[in-house]
N, C-alpha and C. Protein backbone atom coordinates (compact mmCIF):
# COMPACT_ATOMS: atom_id res chain seq x y z
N UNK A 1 12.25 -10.90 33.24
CA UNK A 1 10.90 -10.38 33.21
C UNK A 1 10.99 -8.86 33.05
N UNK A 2 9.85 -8.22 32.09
CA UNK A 2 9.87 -6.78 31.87
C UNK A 2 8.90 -6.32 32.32
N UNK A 3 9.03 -4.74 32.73
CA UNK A 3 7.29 -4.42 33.42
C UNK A 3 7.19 -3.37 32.65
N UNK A 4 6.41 -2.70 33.00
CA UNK A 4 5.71 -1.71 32.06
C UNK A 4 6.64 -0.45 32.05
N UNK A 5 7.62 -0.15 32.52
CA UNK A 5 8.51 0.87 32.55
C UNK A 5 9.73 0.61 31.62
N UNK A 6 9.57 -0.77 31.20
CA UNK A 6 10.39 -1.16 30.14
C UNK A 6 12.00 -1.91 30.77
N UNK A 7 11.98 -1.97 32.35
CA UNK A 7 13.23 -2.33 33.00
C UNK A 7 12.29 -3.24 33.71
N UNK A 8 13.95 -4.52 33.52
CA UNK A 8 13.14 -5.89 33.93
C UNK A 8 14.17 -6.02 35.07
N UNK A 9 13.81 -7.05 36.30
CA UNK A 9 13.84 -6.93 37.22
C UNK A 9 15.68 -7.59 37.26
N UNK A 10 15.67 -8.04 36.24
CA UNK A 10 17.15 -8.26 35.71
C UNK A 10 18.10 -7.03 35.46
N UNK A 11 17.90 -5.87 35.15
CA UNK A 11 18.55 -4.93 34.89
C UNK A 11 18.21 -3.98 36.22
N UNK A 12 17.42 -4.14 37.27
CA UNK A 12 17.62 -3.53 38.18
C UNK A 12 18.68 -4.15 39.31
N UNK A 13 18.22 -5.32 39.17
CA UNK A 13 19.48 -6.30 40.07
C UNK A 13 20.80 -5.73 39.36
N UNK A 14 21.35 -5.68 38.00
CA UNK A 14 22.50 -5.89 38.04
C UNK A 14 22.63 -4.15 38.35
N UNK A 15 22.03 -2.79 37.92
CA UNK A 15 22.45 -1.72 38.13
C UNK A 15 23.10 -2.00 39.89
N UNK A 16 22.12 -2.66 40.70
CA UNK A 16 22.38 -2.42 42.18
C UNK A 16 23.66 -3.35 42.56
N UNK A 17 24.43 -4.05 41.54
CA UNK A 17 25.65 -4.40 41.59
C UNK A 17 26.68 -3.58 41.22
N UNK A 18 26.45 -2.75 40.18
CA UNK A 18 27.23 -2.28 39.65
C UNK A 18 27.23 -0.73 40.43
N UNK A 19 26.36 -0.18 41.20
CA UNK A 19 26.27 0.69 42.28
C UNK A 19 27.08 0.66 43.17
N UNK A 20 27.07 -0.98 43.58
CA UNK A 20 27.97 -1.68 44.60
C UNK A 20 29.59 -1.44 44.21
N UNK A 21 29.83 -1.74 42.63
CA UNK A 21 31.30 -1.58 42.46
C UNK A 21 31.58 -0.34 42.27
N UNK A 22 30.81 0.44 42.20
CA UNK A 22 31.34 2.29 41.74
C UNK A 22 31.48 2.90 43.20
N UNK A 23 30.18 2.21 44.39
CA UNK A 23 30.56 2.66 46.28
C UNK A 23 32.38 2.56 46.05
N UNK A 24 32.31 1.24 46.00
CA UNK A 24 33.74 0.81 46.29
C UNK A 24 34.57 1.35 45.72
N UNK A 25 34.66 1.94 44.59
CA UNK A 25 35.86 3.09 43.67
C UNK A 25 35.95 3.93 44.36
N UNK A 26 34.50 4.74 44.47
CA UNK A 26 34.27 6.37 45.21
C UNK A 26 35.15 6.10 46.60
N UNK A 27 34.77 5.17 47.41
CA UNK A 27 35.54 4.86 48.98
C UNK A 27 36.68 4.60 48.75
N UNK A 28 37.38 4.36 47.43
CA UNK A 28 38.97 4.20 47.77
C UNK A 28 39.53 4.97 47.34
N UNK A 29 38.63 6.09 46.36
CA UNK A 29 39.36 7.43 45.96
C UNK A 29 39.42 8.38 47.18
N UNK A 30 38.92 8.01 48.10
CA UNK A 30 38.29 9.10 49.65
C UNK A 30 37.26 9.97 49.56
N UNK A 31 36.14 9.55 48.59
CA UNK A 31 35.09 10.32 48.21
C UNK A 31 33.76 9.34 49.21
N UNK A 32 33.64 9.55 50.09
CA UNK A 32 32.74 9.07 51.04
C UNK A 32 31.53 9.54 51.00
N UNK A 33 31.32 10.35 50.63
CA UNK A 33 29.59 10.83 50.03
C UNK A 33 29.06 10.67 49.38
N UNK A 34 29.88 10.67 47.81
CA UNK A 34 29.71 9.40 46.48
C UNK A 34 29.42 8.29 47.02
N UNK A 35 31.01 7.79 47.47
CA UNK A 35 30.46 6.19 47.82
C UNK A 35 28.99 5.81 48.86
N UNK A 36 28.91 6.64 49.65
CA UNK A 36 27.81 6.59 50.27
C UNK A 36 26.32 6.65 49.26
N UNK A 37 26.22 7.38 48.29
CA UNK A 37 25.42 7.57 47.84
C UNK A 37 25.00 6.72 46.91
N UNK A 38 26.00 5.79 46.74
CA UNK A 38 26.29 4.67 45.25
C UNK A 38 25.92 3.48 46.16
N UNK A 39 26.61 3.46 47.53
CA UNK A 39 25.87 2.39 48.52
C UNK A 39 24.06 2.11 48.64
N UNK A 40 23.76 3.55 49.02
CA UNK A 40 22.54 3.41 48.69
C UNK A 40 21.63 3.29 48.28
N UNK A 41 22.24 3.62 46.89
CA UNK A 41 21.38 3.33 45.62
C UNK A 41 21.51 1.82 45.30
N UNK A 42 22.30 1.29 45.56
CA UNK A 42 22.38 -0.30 45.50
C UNK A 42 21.44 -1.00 46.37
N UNK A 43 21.52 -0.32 47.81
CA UNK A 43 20.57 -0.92 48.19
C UNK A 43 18.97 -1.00 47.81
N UNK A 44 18.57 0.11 47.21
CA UNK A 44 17.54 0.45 46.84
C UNK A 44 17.14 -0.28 45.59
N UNK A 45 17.66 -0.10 44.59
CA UNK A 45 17.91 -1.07 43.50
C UNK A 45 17.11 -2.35 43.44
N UNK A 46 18.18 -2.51 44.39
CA UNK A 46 18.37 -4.13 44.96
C UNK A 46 16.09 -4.79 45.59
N UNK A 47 15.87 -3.76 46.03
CA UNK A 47 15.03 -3.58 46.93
C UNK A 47 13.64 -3.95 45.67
N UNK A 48 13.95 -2.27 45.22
CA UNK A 48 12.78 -2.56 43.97
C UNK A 48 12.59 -3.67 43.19
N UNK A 49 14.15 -4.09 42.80
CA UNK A 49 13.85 -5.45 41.88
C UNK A 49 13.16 -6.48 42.52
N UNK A 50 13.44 -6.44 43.81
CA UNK A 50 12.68 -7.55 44.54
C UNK A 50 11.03 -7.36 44.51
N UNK A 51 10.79 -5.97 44.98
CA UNK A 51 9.59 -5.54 44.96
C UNK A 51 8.52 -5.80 43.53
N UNK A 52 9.21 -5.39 42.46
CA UNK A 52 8.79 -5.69 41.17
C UNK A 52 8.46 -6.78 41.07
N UNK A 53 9.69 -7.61 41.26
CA UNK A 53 9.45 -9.33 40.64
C UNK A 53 8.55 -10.09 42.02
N UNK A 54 7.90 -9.34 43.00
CA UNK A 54 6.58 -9.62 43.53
C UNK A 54 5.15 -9.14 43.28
N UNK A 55 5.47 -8.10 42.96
CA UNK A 55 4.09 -7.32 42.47
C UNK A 55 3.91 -6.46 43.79
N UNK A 56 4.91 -5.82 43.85
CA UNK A 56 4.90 -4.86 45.16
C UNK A 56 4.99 -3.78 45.16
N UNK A 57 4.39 -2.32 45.78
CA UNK A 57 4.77 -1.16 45.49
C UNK A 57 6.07 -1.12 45.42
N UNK A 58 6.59 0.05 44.64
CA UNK A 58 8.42 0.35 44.94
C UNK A 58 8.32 1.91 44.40
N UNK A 59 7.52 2.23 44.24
CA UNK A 59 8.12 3.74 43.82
C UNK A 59 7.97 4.52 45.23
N UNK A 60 8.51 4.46 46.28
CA UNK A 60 8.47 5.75 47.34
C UNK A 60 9.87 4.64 48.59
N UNK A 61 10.52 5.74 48.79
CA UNK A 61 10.55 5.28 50.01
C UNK A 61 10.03 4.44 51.02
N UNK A 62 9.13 4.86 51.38
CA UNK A 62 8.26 3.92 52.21
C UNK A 62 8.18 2.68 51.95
N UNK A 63 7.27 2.77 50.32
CA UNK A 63 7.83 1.36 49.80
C UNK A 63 8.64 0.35 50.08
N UNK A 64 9.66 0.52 49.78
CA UNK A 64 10.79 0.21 50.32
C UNK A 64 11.18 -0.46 51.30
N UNK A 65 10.96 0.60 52.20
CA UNK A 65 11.33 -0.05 53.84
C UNK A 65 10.14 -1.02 54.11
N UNK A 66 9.09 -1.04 53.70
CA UNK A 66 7.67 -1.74 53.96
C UNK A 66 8.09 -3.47 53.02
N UNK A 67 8.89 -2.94 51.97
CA UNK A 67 8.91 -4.29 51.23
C UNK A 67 10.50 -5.13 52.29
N UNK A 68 11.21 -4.47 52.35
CA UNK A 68 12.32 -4.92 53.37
C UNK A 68 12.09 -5.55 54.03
N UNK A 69 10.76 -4.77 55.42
CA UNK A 69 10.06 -5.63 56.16
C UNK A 69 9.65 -6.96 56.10
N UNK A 70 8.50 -6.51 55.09
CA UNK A 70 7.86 -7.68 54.42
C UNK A 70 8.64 -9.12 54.04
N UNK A 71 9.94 -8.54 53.72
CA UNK A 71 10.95 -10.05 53.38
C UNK A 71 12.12 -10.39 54.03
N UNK A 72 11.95 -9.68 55.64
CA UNK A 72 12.36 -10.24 56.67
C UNK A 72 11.85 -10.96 57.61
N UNK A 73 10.31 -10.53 57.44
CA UNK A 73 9.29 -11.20 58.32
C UNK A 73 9.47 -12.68 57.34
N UNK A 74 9.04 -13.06 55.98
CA UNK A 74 8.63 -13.71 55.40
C UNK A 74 10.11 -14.69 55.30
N UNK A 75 11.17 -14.34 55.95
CA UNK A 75 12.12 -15.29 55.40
C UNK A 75 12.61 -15.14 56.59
N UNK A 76 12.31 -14.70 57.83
CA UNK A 76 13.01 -14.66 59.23
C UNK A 76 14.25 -14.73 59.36
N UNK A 77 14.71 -13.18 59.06
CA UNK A 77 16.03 -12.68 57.99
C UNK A 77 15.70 -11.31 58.43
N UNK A 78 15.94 -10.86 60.21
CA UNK A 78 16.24 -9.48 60.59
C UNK A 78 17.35 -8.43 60.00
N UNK A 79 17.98 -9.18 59.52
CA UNK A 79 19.36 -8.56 59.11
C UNK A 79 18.92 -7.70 57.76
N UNK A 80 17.80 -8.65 57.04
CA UNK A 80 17.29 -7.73 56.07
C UNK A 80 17.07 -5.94 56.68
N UNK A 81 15.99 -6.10 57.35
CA UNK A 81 16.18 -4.59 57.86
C UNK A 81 17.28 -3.63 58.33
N UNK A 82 17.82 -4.68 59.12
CA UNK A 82 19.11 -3.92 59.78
C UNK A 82 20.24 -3.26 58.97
N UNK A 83 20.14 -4.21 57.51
CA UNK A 83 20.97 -3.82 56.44
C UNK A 83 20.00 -2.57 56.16
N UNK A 84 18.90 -2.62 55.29
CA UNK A 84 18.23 -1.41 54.75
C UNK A 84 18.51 -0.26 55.74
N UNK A 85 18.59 -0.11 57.03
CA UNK A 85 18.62 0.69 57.61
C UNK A 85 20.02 1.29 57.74
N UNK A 86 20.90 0.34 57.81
CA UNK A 86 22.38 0.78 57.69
C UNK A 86 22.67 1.35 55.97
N UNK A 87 21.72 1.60 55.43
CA UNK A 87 22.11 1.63 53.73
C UNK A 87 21.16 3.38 53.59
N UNK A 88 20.06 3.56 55.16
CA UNK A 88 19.43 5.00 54.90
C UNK A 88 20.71 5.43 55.57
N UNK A 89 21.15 5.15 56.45
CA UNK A 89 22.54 6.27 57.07
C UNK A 89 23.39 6.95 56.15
N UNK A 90 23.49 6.04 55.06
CA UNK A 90 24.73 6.57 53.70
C UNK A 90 23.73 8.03 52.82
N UNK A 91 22.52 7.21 52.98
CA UNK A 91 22.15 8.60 52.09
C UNK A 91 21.80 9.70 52.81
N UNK A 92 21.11 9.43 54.22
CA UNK A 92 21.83 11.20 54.82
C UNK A 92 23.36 11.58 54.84
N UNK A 93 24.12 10.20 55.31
CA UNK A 93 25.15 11.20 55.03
C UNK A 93 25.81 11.88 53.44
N UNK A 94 25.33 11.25 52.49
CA UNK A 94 25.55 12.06 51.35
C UNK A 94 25.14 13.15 51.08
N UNK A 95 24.10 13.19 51.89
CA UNK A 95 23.66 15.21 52.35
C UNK A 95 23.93 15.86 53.64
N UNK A 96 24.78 15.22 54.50
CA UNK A 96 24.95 15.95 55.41
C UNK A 96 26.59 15.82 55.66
N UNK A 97 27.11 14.55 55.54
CA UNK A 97 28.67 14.37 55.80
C UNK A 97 28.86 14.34 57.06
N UNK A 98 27.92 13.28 57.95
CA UNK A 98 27.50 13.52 59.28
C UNK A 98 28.17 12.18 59.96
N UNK A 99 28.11 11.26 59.03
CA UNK A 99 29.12 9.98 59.52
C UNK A 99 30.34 9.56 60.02
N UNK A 100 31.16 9.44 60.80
CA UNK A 100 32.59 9.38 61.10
C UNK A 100 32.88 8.22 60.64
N UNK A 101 34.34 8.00 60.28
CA UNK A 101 34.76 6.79 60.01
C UNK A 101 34.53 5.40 60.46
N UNK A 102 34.56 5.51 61.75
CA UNK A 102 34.20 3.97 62.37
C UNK A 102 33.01 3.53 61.89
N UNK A 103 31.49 4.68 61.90
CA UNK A 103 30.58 4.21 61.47
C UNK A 103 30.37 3.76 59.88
N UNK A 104 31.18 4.12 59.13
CA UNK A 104 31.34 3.69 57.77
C UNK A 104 32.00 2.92 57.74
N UNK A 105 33.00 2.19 58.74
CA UNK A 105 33.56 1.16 58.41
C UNK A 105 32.65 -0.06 59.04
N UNK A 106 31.63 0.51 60.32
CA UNK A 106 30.71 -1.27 61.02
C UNK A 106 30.04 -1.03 60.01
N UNK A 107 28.70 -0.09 59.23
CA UNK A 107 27.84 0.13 58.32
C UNK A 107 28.25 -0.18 57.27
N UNK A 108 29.32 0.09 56.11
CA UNK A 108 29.08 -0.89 55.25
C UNK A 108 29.42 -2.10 54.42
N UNK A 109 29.72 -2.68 55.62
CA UNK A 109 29.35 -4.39 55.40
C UNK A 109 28.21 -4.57 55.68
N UNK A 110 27.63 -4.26 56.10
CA UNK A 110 25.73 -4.74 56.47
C UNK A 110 25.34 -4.59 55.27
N UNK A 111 25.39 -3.44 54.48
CA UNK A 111 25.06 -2.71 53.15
C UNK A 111 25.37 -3.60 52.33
N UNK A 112 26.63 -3.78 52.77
CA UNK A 112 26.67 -4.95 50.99
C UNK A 112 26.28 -6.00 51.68
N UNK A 113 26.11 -6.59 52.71
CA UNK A 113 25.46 -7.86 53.21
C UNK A 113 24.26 -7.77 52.69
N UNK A 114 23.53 -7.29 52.98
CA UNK A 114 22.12 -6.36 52.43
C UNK A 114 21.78 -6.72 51.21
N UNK A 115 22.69 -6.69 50.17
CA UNK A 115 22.64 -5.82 48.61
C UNK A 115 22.75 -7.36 48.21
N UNK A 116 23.99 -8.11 48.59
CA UNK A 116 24.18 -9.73 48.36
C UNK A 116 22.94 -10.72 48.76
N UNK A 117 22.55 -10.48 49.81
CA UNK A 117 20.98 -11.15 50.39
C UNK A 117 20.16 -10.90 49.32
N UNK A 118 19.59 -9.84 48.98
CA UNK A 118 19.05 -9.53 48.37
C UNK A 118 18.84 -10.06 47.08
N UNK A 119 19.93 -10.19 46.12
CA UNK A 119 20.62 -10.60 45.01
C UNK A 119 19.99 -12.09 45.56
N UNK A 120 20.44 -12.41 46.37
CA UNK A 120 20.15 -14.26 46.22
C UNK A 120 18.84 -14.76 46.24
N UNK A 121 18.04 -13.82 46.94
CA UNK A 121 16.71 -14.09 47.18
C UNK A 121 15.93 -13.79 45.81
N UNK A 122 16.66 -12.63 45.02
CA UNK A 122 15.59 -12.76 43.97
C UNK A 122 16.08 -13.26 42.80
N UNK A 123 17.06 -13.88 42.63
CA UNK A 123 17.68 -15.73 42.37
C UNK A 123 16.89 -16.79 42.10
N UNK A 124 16.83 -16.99 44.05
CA UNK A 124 15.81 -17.95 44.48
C UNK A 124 14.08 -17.97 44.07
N UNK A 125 14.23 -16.78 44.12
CA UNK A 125 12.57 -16.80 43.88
C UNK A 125 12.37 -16.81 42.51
N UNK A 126 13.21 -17.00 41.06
CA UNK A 126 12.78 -16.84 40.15
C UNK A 126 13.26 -18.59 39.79
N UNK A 127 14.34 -19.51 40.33
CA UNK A 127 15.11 -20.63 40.00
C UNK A 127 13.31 -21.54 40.70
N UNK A 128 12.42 -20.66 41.74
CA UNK A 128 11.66 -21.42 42.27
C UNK A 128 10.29 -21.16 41.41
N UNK A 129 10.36 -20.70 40.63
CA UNK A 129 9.36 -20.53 39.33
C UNK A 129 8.32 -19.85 40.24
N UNK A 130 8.50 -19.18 40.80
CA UNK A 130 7.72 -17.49 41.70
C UNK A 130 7.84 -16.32 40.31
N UNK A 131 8.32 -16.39 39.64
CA UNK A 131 8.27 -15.25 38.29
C UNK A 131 6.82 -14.97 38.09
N UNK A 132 6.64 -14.23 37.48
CA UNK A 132 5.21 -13.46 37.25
C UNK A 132 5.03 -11.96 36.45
N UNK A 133 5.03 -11.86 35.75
CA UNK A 133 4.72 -10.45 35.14
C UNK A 133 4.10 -9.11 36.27
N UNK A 134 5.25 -8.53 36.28
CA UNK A 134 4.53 -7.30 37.11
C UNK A 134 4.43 -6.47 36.46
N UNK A 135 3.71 -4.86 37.21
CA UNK A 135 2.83 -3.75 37.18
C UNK A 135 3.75 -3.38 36.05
C-alpha cells in the first residue's frame, strides 16, 4: 500500500529492518551512539508503518508513543511500550552518551523485541485483509 508521501507501508517496514542491521554493524564496530541511533530509528520506522497502514497520526513523536499505546492496549502486548520506551533511551543517548554498558546490553533486546513485534503485527494485519489506503 502507498500513501500520499509516495512510501508504502512496505518500504517503511523494511527501512526499520535494515536500521536494525546497520544498529548491529555500528555496535560491533564500538560506535554506540550510531548504533543507538540506527536502533531508534528502527523502532520508529517500525512504528509509523504501523501507524500508516491504520490511518493513524505518525508524524510527531507523540504520535508515536500514542500509537505504541494504542497497540498494546489493543493486543494486550505491554511489552509493546516497554520496548518503545527502551528504543527513546538510545536516542538520548545518541545525544548525550549517557548510557553505560549494562544498560545497552538489558535495553537492546527489548528494542529489537520491539522492532520484530512490530514487523509481525503489521504482517498480520495486512494477511487479515485490515489493508486500507491511508492519508
Amino acid at each position: 500500500m502507498t500513501t500520499n508521501d509516495g512510501r508504502s507501508v512496505e518500504d517503511y517496514t523494511a527501512q526499520a529492518l535494515k536500521f536494525l542491521a546497520q544498529s548491529d554493524a555500528e555496535f560491533a564496530a564500538g560506535d554506540d551512539r550510531q548504533g543507538s541511533e540506527k536502533l531508534y530509528g528502527a523502532a520508529t520506522q517500525a512504528i509509523i508503518a504501523a501507524s500508516k497502514q491504520r490511518g493513524w497520526g505518525y508524524r510527531s513523536h507523540r504520535d508515536n508513543k500514542n500509537a505504541t499505546q494504542r497497540l498494546a492496549t489493543e493486543y494486550e502486548d505491554e511489552f509493546l511500550v516497554t520496548g518503545f520506551s527502551a528504543a527513546e533511551k538510545f536516542h538520548i543517548h545518541f545525544h548525550h552518551g549517557d548510557m553505560e554498558d549494562y544498560q545497552i546490553d538489558i535495553d537492546r533486546p527489548a528494542v529489537r523485541g520491539y522492532v520484530q513485534r512490530m514487523v509481525n503485527l503489521i504482517n498480520d494485519y495486512e494477511l487479515n485483509g485490515n489493508s486500507r489506503p491511508q492519508d
